[in-house]
PDB file of N, CA and C in Angstrom:
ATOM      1  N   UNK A   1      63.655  19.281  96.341  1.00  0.00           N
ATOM      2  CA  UNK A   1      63.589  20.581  95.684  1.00  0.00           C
ATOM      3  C   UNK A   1      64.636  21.515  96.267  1.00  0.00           C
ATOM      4  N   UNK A   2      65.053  22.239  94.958  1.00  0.00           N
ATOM      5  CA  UNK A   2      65.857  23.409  96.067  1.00  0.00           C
ATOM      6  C   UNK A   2      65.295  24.233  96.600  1.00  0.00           C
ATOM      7  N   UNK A   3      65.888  24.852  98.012  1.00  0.00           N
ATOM      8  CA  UNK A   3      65.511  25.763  98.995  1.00  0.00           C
ATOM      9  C   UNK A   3      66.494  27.070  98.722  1.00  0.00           C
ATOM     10  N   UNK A   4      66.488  28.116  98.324  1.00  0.00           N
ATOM     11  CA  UNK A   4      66.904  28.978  98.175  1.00  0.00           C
ATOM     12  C   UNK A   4      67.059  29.938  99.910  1.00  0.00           C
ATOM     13  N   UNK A   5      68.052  29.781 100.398  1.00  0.00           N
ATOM     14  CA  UNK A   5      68.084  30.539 101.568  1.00  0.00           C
ATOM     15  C   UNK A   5      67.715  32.352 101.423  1.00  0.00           C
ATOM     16  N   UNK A   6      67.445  32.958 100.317  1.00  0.00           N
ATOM     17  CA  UNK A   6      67.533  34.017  99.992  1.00  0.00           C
ATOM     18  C   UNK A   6      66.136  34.377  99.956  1.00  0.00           C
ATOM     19  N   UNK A   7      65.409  33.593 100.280  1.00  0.00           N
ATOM     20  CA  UNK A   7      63.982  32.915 100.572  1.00  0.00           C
ATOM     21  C   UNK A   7      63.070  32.734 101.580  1.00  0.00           C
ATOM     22  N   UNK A   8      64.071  32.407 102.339  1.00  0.00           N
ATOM     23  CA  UNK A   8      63.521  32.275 103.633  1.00  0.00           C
ATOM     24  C   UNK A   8      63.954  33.338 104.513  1.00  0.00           C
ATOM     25  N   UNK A   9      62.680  33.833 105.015  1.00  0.00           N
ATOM     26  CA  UNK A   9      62.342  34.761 105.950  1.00  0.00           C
ATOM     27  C   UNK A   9      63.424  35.186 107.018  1.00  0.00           C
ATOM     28  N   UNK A  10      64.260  33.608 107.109  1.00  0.00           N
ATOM     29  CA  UNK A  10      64.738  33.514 108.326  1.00  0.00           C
ATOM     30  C   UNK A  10      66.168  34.166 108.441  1.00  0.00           C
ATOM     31  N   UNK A  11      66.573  33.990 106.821  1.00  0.00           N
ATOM     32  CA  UNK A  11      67.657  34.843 106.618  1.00  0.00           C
ATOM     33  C   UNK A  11      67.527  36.242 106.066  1.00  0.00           C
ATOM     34  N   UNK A  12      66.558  36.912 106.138  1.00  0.00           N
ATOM     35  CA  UNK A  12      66.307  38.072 105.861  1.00  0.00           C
ATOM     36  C   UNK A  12      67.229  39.503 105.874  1.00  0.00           C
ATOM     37  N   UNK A  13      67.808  40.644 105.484  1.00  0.00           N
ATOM     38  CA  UNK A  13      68.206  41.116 105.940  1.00  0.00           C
ATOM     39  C   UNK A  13      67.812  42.919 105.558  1.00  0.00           C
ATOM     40  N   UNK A  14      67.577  43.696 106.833  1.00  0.00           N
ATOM     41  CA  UNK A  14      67.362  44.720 106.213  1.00  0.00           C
ATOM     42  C   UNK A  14      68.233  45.804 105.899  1.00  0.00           C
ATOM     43  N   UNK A  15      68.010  46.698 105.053  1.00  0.00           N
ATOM     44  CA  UNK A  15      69.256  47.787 104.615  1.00  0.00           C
ATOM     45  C   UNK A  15      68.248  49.684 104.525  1.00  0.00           C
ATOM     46  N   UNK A  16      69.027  49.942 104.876  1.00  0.00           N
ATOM     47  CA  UNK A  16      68.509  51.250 104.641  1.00  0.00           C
ATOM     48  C   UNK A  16      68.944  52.117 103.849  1.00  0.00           C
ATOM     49  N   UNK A  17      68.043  52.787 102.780  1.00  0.00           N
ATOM     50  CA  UNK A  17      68.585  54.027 101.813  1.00  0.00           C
ATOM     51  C   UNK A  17      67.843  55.361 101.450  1.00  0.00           C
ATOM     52  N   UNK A  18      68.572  55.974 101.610  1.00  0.00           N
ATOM     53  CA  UNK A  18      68.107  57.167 101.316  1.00  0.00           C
ATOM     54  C   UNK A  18      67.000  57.655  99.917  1.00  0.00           C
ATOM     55  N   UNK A  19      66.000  57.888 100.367  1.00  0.00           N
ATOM     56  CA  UNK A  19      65.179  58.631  98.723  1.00  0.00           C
ATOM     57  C   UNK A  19      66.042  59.331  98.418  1.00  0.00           C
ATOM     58  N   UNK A  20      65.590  60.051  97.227  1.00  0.00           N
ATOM     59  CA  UNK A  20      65.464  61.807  96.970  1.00  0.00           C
ATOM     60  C   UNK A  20      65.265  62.545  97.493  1.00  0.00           C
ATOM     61  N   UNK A  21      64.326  62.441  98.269  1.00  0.00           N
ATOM     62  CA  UNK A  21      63.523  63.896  99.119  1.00  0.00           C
ATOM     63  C   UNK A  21      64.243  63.285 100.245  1.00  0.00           C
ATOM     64  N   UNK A  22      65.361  62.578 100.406  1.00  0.00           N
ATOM     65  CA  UNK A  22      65.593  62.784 102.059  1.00  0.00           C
ATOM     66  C   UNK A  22      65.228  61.686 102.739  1.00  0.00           C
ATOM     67  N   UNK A  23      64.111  60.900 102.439  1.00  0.00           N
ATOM     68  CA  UNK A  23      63.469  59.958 103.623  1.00  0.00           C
ATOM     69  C   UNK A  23      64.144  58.394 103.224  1.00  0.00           C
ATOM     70  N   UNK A  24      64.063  57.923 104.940  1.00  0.00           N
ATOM     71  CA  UNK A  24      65.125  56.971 104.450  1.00  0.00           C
ATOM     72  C   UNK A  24      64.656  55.322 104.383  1.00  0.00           C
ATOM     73  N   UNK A  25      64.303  54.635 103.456  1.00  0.00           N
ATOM     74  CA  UNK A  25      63.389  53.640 103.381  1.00  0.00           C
ATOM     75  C   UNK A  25      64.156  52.484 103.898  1.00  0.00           C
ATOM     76  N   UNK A  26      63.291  51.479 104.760  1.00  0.00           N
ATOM     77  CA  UNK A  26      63.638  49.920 104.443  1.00  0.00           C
ATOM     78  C   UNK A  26      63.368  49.231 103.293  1.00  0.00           C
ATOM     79  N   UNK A  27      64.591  48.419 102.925  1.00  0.00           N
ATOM     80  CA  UNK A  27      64.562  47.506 101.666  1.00  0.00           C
ATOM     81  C   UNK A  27      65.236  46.475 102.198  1.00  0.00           C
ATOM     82  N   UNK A  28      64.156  45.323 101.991  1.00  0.00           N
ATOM     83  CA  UNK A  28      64.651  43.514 102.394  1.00  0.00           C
ATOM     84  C   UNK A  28      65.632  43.177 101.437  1.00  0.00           C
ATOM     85  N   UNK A  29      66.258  42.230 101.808  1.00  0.00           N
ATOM     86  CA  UNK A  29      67.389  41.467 101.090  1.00  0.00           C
ATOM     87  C   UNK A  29      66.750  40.828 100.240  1.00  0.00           C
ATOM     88  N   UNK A  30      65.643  40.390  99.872  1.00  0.00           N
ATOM     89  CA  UNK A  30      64.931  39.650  99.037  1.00  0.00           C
ATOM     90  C   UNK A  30      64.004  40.656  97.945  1.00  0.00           C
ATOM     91  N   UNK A  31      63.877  42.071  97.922  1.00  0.00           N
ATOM     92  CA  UNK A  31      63.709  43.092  97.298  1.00  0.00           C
ATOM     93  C   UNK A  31      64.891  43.656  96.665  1.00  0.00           C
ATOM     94  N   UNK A  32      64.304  44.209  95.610  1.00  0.00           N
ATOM     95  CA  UNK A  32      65.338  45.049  94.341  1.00  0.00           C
ATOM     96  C   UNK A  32      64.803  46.861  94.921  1.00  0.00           C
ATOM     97  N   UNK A  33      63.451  47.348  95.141  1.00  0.00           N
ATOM     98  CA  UNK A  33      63.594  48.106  95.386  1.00  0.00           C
ATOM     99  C   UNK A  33      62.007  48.466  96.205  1.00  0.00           C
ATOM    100  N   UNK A  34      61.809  50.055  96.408  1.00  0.00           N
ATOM    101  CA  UNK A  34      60.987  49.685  97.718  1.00  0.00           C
ATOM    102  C   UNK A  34      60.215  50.997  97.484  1.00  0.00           C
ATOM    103  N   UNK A  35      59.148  51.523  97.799  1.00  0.00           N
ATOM    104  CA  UNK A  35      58.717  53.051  97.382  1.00  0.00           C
ATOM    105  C   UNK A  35      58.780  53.489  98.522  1.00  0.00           C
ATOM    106  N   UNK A  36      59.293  55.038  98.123  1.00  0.00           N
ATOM    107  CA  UNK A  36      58.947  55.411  99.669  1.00  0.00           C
ATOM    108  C   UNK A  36      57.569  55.853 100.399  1.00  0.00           C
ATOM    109  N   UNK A  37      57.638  55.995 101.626  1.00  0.00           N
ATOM    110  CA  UNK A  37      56.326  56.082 101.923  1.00  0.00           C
ATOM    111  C   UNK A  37      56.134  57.873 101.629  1.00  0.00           C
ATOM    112  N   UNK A  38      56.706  58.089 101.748  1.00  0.00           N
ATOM    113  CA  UNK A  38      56.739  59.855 101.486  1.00  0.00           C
ATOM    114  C   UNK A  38      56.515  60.516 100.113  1.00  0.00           C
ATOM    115  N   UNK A  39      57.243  60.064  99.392  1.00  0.00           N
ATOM    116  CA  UNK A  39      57.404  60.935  97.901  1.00  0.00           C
ATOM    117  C   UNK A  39      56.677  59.842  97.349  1.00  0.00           C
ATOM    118  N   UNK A  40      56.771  58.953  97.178  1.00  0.00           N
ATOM    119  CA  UNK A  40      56.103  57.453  96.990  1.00  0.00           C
ATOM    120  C   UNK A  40      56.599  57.071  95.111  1.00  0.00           C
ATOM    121  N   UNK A  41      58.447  57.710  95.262  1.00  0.00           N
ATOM    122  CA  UNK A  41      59.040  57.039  94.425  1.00  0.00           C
ATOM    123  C   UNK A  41      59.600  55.625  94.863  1.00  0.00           C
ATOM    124  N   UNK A  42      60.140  55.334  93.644  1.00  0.00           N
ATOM    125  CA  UNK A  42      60.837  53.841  93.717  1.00  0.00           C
ATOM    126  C   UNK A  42      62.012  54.197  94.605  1.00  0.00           C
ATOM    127  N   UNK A  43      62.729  53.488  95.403  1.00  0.00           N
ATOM    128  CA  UNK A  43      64.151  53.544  95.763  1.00  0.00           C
ATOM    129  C   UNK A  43      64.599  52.409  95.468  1.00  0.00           C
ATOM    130  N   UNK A  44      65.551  52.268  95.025  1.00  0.00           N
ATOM    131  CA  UNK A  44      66.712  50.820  94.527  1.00  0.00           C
ATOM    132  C   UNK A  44      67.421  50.583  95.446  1.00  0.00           C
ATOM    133  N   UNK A  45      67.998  49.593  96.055  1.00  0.00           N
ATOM    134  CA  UNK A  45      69.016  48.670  96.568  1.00  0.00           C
ATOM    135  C   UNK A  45      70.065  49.411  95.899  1.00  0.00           C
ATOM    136  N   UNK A  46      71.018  49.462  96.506  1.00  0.00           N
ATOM    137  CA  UNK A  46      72.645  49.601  95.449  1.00  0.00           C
ATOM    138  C   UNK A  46      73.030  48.435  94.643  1.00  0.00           C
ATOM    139  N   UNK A  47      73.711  48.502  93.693  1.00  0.00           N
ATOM    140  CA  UNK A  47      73.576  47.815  92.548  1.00  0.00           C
ATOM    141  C   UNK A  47      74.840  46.723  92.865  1.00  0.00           C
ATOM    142  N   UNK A  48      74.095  45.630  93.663  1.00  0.00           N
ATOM    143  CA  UNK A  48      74.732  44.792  94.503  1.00  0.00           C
ATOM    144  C   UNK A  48      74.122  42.857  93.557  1.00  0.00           C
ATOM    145  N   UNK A  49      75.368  42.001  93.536  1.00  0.00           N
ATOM    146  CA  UNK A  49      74.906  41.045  93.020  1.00  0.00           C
ATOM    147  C   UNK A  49      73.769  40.085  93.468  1.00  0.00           C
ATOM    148  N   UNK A  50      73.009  40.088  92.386  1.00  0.00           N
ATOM    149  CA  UNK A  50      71.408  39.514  92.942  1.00  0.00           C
ATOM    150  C   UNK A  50      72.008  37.726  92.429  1.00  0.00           C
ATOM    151  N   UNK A  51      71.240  36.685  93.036  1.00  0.00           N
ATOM    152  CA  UNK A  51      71.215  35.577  92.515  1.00  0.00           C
ATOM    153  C   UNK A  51      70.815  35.372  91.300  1.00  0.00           C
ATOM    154  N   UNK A  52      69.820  35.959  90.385  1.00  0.00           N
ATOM    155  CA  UNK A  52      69.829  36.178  89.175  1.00  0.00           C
ATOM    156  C   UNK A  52      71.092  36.214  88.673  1.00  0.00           C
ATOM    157  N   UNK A  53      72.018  37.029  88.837  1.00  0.00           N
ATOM    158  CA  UNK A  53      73.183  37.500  87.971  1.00  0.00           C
ATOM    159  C   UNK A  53      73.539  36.393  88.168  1.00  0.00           C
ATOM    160  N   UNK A  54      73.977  35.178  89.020  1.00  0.00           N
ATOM    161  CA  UNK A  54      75.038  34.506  89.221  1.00  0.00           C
ATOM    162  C   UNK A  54      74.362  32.928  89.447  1.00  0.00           C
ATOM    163  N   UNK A  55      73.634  32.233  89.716  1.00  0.00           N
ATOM    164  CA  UNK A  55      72.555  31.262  89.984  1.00  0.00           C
ATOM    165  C   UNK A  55      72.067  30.393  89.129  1.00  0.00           C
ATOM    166  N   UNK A  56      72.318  29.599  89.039  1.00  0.00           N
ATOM    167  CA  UNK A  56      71.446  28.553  87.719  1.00  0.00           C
ATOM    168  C   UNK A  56      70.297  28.419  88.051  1.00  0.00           C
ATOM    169  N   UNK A  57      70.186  28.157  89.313  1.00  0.00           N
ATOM    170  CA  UNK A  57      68.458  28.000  89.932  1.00  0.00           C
ATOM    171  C   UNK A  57      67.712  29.316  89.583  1.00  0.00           C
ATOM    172  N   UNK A  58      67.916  30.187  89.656  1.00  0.00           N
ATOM    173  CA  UNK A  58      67.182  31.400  89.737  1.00  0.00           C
ATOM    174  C   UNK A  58      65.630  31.119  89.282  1.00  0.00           C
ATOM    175  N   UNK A  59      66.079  31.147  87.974  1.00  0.00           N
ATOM    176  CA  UNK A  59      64.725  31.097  87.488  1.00  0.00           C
ATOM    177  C   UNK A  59      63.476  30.295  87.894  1.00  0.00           C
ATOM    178  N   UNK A  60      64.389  28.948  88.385  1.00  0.00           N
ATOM    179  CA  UNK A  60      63.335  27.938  88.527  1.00  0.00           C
ATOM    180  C   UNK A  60      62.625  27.787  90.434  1.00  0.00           C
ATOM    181  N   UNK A  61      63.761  28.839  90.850  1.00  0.00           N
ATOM    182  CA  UNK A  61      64.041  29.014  92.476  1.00  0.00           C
ATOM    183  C   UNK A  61      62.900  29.917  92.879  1.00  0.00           C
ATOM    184  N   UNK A  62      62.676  30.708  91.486  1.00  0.00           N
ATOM    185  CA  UNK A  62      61.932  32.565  91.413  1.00  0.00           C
ATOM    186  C   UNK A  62      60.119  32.142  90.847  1.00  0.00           C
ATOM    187  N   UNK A  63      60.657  31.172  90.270  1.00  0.00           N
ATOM    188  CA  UNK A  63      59.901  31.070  88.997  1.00  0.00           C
ATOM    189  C   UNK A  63      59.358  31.889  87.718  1.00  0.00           C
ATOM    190  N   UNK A  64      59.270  31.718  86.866  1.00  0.00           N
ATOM    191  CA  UNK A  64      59.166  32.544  85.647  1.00  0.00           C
ATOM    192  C   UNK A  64      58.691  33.872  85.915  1.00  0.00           C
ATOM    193  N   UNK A  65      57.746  34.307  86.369  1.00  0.00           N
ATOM    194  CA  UNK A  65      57.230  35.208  86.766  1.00  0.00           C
ATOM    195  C   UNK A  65      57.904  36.574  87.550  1.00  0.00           C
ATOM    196  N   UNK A  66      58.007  35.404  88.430  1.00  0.00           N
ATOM    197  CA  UNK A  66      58.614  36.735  89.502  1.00  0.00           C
ATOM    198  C   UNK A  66      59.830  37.237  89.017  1.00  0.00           C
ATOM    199  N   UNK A  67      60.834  35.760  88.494  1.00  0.00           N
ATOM    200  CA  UNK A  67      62.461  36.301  88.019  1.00  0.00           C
ATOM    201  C   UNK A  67      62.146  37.248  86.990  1.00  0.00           C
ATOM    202  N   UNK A  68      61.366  37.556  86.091  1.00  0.00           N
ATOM    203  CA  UNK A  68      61.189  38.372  85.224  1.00  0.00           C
ATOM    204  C   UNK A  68      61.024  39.884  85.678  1.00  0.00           C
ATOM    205  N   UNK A  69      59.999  39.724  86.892  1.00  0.00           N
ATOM    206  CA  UNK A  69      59.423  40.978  87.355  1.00  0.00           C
ATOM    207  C   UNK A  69      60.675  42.037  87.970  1.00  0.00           C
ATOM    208  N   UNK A  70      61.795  40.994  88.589  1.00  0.00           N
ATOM    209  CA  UNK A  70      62.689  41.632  89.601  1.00  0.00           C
ATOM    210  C   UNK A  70      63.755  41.677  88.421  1.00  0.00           C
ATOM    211  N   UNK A  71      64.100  41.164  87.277  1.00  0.00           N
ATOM    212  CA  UNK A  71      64.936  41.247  86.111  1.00  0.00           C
ATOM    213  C   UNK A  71      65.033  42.731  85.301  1.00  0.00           C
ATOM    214  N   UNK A  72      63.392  42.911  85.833  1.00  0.00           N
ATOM    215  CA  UNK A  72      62.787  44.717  85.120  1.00  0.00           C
ATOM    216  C   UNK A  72      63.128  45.516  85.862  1.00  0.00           C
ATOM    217  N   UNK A  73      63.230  45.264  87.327  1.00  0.00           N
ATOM    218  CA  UNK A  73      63.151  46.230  88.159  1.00  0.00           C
ATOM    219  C   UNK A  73      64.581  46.232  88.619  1.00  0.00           C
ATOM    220  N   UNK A  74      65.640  45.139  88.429  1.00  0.00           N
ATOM    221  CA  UNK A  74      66.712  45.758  88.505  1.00  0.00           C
ATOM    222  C   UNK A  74      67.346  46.890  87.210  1.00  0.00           C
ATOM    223  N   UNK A  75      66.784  46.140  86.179  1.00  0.00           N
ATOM    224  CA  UNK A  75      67.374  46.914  84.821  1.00  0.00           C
ATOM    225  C   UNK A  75      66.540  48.347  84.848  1.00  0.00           C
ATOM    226  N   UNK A  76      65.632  48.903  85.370  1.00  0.00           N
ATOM    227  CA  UNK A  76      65.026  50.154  85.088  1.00  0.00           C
ATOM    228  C   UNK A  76      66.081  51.102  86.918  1.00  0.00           C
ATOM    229  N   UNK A  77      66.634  49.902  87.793  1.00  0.00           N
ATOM    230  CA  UNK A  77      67.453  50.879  88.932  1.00  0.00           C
ATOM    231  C   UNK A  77      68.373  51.254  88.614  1.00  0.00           C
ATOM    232  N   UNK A  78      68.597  50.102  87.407  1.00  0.00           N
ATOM    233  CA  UNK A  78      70.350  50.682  86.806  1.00  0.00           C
ATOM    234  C   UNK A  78      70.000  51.634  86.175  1.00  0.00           C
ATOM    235  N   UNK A  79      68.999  51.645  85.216  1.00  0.00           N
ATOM    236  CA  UNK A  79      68.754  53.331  83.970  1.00  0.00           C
ATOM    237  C   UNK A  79      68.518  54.320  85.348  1.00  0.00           C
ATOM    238  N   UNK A  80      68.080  54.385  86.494  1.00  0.00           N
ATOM    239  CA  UNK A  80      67.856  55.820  87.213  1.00  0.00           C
ATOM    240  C   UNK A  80      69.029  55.958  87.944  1.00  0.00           C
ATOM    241  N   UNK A  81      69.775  55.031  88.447  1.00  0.00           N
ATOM    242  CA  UNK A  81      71.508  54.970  88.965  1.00  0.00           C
ATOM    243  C   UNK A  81      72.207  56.193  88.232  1.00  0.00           C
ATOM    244  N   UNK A  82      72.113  55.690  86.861  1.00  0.00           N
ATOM    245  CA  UNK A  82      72.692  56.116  85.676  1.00  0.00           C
ATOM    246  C   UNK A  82      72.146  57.677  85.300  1.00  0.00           C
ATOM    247  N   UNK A  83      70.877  57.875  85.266  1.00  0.00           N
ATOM    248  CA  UNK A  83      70.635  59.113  84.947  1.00  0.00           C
ATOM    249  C   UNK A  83      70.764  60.456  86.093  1.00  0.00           C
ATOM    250  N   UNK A  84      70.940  59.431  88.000  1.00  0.00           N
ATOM    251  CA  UNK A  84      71.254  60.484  88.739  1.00  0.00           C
ATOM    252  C   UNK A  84      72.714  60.206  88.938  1.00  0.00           C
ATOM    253  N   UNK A  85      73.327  59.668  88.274  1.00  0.00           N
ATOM    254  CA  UNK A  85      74.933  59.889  88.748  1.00  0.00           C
ATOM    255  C   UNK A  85      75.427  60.859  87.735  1.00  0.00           C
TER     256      UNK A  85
END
């Protein structure tokens, strides 16, 4: 089976971004986006290439489910990208 390194824990990586209100959240490399604990909006990742975009496995790596779930949640970071730029 394939092993998706993007997967394992072991390659994990964390990033930090700024909310709205200021507070500055962790978001895993294996997350699209993260709420904050404060305002307890969404925060997005920067609009950085996911294995989705580029991956034949994805789907079957993600499985139906999840690739779908993180497919929404990148396409609704791009509409708020878009409406605060």
């Amino acid at each position: 089976m394939h092993r998706c390194p993007g997967t394992d824990p072991r390659f994990l990586k964390v990033e930090v971004h700024k909310c709205q209100c200021g507070y500055e959240v962790e978001i895993f490399s294996d997350e699209v986006k993260a709420k904050c604990p404060k305002c307890k909006k969404d925060v997005f990742r920067e609009n950085t290439p996911s294995c989705i975009d580029w991956c034949k496995f994805s789907r079957e790596c993600l499985g139906e489910k999840r690739w779908h779930e993180i497919k929404k949640a990148m396409d609704s970071g791009q509409q708020d990208r878009k409406k605060q730029g």
